[in-house]
Protein backbone atom coordinates (compact mmCIF):
# COMPACT_ATOMS: atom_id res chain seq x y z
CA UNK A 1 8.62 -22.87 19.37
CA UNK A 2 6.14 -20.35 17.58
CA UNK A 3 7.79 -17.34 16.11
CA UNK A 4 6.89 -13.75 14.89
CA UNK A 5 9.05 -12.89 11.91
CA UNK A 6 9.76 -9.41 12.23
CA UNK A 7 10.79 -7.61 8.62
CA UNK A 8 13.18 -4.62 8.99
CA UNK A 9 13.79 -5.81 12.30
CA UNK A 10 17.38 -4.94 12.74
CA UNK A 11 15.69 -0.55 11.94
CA UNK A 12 14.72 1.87 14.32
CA UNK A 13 11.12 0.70 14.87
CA UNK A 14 11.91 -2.64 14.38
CA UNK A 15 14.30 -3.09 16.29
CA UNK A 16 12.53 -1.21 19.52
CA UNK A 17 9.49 -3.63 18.51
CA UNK A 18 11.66 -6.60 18.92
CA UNK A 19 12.41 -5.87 22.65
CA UNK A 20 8.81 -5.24 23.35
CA UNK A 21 8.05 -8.62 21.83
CA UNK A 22 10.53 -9.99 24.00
CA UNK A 23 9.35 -8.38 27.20
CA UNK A 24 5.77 -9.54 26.33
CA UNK A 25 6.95 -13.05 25.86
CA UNK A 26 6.90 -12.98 22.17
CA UNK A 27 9.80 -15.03 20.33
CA UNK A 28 10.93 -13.08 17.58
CA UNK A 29 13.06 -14.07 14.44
CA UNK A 30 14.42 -10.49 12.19
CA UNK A 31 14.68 -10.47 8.62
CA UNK A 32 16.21 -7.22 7.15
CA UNK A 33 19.19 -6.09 4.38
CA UNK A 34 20.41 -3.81 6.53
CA UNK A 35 20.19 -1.57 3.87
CA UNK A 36 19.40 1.24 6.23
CA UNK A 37 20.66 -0.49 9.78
CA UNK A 38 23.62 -2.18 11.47
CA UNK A 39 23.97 -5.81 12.90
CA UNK A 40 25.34 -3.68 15.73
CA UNK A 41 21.71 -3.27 16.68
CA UNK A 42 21.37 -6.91 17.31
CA UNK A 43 23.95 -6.31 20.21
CA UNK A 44 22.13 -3.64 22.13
CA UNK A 45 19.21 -5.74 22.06
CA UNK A 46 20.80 -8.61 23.84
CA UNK A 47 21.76 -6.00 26.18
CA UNK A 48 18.31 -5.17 27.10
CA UNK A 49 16.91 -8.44 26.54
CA UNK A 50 19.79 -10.87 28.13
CA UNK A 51 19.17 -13.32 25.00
CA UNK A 52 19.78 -13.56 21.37
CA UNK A 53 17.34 -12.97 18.51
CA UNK A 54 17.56 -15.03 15.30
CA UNK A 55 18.70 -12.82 12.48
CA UNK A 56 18.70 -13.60 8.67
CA UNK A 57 20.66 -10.94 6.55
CA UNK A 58 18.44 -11.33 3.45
CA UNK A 59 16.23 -8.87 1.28
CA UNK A 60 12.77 -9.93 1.60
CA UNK A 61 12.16 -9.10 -2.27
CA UNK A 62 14.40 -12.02 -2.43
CA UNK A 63 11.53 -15.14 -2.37
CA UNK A 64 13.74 -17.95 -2.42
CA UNK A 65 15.56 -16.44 0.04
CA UNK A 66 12.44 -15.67 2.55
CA UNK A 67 10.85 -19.15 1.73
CA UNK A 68 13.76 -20.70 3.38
CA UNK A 69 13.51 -18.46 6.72
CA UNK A 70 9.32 -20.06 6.94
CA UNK A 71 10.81 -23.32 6.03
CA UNK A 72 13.29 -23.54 8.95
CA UNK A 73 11.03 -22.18 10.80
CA UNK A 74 7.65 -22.43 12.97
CA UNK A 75 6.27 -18.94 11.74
CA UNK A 76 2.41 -18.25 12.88
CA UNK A 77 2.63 -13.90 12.40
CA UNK A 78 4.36 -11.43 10.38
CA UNK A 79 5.31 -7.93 11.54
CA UNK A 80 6.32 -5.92 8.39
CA UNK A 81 8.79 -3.29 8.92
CA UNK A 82 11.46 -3.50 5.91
CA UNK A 83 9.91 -0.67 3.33
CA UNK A 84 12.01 2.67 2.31
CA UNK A 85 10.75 5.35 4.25
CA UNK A 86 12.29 8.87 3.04
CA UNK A 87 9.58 10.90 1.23
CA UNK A 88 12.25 13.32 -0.50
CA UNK A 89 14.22 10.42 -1.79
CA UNK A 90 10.92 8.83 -2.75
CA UNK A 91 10.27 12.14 -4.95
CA UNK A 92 13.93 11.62 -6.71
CA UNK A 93 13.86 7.89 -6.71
CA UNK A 94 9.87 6.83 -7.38
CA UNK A 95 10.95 3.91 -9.13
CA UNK A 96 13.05 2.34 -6.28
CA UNK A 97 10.30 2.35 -3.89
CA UNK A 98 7.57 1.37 -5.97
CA UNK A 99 10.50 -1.80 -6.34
CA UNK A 100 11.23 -2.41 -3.08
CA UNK A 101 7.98 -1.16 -0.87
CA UNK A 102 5.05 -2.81 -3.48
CA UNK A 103 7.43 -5.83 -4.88
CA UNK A 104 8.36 -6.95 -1.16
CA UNK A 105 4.81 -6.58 0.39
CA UNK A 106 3.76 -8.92 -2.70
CA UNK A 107 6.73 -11.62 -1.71
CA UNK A 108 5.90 -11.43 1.44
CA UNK A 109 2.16 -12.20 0.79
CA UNK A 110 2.73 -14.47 -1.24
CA UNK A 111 5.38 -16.93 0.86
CA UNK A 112 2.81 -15.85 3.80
CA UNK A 113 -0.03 -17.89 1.41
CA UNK A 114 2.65 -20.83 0.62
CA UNK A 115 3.11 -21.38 3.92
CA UNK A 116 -0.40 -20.69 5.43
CA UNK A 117 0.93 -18.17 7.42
CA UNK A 118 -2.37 -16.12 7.98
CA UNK A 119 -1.41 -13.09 10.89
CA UNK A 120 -0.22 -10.19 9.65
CA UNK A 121 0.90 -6.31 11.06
CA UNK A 122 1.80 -3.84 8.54
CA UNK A 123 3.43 -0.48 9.11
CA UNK A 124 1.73 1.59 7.53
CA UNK A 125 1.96 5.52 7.84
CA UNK A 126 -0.12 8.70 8.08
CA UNK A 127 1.02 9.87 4.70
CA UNK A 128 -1.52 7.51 3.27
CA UNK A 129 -4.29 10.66 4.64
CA UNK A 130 -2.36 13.60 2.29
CA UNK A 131 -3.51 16.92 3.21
CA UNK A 132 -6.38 16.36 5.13
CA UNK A 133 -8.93 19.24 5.15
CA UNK A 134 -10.59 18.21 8.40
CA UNK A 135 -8.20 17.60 11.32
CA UNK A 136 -7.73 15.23 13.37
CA UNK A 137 -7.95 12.73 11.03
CA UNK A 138 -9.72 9.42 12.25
CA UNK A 139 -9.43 5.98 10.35
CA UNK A 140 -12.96 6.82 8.54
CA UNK A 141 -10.83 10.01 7.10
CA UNK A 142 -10.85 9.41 3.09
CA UNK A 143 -7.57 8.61 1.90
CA UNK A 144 -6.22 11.78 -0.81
CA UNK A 145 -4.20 12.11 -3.17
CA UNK A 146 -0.81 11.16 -2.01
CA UNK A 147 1.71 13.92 -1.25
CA UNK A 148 5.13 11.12 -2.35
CA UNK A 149 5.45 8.38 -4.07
CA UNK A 150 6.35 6.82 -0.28
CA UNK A 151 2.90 7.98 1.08
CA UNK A 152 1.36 6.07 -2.24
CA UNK A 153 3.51 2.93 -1.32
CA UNK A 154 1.74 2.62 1.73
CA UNK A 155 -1.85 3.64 0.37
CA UNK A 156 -0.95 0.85 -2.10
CA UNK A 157 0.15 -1.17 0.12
CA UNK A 158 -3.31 -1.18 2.55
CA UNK A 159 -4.77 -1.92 -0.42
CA UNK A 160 -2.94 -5.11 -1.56
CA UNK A 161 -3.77 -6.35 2.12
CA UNK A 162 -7.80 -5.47 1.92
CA UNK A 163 -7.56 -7.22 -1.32
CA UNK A 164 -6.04 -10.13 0.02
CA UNK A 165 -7.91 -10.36 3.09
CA UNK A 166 -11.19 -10.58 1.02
CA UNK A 167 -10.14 -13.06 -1.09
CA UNK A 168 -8.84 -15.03 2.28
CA UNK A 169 -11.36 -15.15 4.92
CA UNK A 170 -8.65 -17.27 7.08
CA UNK A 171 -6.17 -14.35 6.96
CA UNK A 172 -6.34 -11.70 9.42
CA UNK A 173 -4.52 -8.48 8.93
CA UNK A 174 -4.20 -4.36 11.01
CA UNK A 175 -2.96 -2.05 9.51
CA UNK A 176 -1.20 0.74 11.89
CA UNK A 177 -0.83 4.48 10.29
CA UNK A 178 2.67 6.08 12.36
CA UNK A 179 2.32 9.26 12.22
CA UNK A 180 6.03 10.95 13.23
CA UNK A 181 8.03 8.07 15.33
CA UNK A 182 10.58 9.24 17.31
CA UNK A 183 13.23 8.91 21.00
CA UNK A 184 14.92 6.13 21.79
CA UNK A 185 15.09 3.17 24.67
CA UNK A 186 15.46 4.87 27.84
CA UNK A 187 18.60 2.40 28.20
CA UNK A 188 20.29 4.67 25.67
CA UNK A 189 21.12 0.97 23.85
CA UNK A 190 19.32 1.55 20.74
CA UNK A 191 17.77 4.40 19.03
CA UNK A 192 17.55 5.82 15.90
CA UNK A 193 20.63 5.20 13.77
CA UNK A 194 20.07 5.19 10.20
CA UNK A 195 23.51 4.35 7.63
CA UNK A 196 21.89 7.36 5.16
CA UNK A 197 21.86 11.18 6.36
CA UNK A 198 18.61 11.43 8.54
CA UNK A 199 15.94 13.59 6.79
CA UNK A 200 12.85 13.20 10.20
CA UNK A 201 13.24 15.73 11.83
CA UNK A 202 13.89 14.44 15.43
CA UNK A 203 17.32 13.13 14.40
CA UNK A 204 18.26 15.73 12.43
CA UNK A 205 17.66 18.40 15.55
CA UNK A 206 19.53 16.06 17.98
CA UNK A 207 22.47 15.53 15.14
CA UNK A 208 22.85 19.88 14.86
CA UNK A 209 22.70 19.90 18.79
CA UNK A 210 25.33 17.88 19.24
CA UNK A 211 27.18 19.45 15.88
CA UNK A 212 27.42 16.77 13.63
CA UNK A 213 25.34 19.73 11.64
CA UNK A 214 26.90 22.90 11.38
CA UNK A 215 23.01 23.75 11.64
CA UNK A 216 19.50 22.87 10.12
CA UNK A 217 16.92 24.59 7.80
CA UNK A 218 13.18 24.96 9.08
CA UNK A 219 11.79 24.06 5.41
CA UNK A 220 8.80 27.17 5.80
CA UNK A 221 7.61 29.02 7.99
CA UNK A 222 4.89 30.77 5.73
CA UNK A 223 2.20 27.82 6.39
CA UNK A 224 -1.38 28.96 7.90
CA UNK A 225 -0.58 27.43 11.09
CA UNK A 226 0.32 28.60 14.64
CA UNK A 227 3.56 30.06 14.14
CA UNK A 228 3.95 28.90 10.40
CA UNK A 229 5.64 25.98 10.49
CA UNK A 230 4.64 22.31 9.30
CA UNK A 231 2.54 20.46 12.44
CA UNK A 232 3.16 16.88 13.13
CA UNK A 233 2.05 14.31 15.92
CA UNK A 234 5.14 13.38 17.25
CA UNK A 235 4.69 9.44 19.24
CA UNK A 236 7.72 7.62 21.13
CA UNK A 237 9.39 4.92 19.36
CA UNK A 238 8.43 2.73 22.74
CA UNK A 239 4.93 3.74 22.51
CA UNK A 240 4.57 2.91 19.29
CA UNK A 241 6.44 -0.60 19.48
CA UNK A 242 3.76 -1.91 22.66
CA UNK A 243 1.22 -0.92 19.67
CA UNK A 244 2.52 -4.08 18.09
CA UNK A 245 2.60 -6.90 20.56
CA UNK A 246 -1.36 -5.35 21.49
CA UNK A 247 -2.29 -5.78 17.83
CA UNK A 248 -0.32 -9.40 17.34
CA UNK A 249 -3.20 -10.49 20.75
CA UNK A 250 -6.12 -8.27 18.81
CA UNK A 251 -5.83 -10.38 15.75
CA UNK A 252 -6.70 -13.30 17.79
CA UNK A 253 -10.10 -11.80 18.80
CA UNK A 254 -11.33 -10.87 15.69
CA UNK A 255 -13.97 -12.53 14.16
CA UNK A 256 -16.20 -10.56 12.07
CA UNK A 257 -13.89 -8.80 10.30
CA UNK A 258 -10.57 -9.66 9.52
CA UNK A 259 -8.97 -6.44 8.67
CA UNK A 260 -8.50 -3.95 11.02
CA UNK A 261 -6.83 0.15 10.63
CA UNK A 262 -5.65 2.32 13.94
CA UNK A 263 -3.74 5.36 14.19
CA UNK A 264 -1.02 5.15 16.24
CA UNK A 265 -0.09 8.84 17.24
CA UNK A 266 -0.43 11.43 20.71
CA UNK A 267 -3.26 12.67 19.26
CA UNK A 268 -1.59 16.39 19.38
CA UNK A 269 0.22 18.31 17.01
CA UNK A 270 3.21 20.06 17.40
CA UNK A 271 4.98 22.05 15.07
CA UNK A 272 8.77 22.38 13.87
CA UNK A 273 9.81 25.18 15.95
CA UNK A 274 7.90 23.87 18.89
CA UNK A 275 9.60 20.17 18.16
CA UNK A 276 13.35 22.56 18.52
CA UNK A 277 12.06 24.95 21.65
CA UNK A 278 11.19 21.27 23.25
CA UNK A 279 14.51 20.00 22.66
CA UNK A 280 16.72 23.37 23.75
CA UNK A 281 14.50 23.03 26.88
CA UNK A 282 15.36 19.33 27.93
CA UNK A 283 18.70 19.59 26.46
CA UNK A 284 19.98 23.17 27.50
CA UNK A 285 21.83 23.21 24.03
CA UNK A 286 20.84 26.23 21.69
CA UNK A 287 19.97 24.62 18.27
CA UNK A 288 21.36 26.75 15.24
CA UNK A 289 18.74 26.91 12.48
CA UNK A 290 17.55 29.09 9.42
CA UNK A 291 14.05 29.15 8.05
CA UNK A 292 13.80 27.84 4.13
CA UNK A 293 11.62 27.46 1.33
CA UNK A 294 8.60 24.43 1.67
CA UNK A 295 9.98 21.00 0.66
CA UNK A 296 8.41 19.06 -2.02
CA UNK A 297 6.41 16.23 -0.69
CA UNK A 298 5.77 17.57 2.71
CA UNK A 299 2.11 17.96 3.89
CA UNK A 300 1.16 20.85 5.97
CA UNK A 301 -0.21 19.48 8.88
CA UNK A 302 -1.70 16.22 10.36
CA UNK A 303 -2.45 14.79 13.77
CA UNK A 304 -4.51 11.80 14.50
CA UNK A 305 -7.65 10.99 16.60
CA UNK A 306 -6.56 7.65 18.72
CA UNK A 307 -9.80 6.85 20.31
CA UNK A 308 -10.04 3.81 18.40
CA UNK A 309 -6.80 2.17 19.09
CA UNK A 310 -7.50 3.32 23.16
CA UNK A 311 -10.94 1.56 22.91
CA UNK A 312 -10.25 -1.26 21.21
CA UNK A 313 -6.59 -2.46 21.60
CA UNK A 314 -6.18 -0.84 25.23
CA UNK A 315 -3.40 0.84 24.12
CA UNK A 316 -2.58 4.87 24.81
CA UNK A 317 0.64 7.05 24.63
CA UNK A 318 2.62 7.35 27.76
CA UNK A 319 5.36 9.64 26.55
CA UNK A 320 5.23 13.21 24.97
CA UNK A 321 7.12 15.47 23.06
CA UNK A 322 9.55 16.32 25.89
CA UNK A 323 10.12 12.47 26.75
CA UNK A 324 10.96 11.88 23.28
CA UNK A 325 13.47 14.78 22.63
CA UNK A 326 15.40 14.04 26.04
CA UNK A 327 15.86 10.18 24.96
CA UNK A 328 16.85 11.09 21.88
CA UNK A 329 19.46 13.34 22.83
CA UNK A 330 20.41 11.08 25.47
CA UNK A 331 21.01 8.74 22.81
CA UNK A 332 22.75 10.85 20.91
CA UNK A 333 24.93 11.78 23.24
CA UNK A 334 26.21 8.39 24.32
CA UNK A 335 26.49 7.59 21.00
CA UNK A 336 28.76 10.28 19.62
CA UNK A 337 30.75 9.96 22.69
């Protein structure tokens, strides 16, 4: 059998990813730490999937480790997930994700060219494009100055995969920039459930709603946008997982070039205190906030143009903003209860 080896699989994106795979007739095996996750996850899966998935509890920066999970098995792609993803901790802790995001793309690679495993899907992330000046920003957009050490991870990152795709005409990479990820499965099975204190927004609105959070903080409302707050392209965790098993069949069809970039966003923005009037709409709850002062790290606004993913990967968003605040409260709901 002819697996997909799915890094971080047991996370929020991951682990949505995994049941699309599934569904699509994909056979996945998960390698994460859980470091961020529960093996709980692996349970709601089988719930929506009626079968069991693999799972090795390993650290992927851990080679002898990882060459033993290609060794037992018959791996032909990679889906990379498992990276550290919180740009304020990345501003406090530069060091541990320069560790962990760079050092365990470059094990990965490099038990991937052991093993002549040559398919690749990295998660990439809009905070490779910094402040853009021109908005939306398209894959042609140059890459700035990075506004975290996480958003220079990932520019890093792209760039360790160009590098090695040149040097390897057999491998074939795409790179997908998220831009804000966010709901849950409509089954209310899995969602976002992180072991740290949330910091994306999403979570952290659903979290005050249903007062886990005496309240939240708005960090500025003094930004030269619509109503002052930070504008992001919010796209549904579902959404963005189909992205995946559509790029694992585009790398099959490419033959000129074998490295490919698409955003995967709505292709609108919204900002914060649209992102809370959304969710007091769908929810009926009355979200308890206070405006603050700008966070380091945080760009001002960003929202992608998806025409190339639509045209060439047949892929568009089916969800919006509302869809993904009601199944993430639904989630949260069931979950606290």
């Amino acid at each position: 059998m002819q697996h997909i080896l799915v890094t971080g699989g047991t996370g929020y994106i991951g682990s949505h990813t995994v049941v699309d795979l599934i569904s699509q007739g994909y056979h996945p095996i998960i390698v994460d730490n859980q470091s961020n996750s529960s093996l709980n996850v692996l349970d709601g899966i089988k719930q929506i999937v009626d079968s069991e998935v693999i799972n090795y509890s390993i650290d992927i920066c851990d080679r002898e480790a990882l060459t033993q999970v290609f060794e037992e098995n018959n791996i032909v792609g990679v889906i990379h997930f498992a990276a550290y993803k919180s740009v304020n901790e990345s501003v406090n802790e530069p060091l541990k994700y320069f560790r962990n995001n760079i050092g365990g793309l470059n094990t990965l690679l490099e038990v991937m060219d052991a093993h002549k495993v040559n398919r690749l899907i990295f998660s990439s992330s809009c905070s490779v494009y910094g402040n853009a000046e021109i908005l939306p920003v398209t894959e042609q957009t140059p890459l700035a100055e990075a506004e975290s050490p996480y958003g220079r991870t990932k520019q890093i990152g792209e760039k360790m995969i160009q590098d090695y795709c040149q040097a390897n005409g057999n491998f074939k990479a795409i790179n997908l920039r998220y831009f804000n990820p966010a709901g849950a499965h409509d089954s209310n099975v899995i969602g976002e459930l992180s072991l740290n204190p949330p910091t994306n927004l999403v979570p952290v609105i659903t979290e005050t709603g249903i007062g886990k959070r005496s309240d939240m903080t708005v960090f500025g409302d003094d930004y030269p946008t619509r109503d002052g707050s930070c504008i992001r392209d919010y796209i549904h965790v579902m959404d963005l997982a189909a992205a995946h098993t559509l790029a694992l069949k585009a790398l099959d069809r490419m033959i000129e070039n074998n490295l490919s970039v698409y955003n995967l966003g709505i292709g609108e923005g919204v900002t914060v205190l649209e992102a809370i009037k959304a969710f007091e709409q769908v929810s009926g709850q009355s979200l308890n906030y206070q405006i603050g002062p700008r966070r380091e790290g945080d760009v001002m606004s960003i929202y992608a143009d998806t025409s190339r993913v639509i045209a060439e990967l047949g892929w568009s968003p089916t969800r919006d903003i509302n869809d993904i605040m009601r199944t993430a409260w639904n989630w949260e709901v069931k979950r606290s209860s």
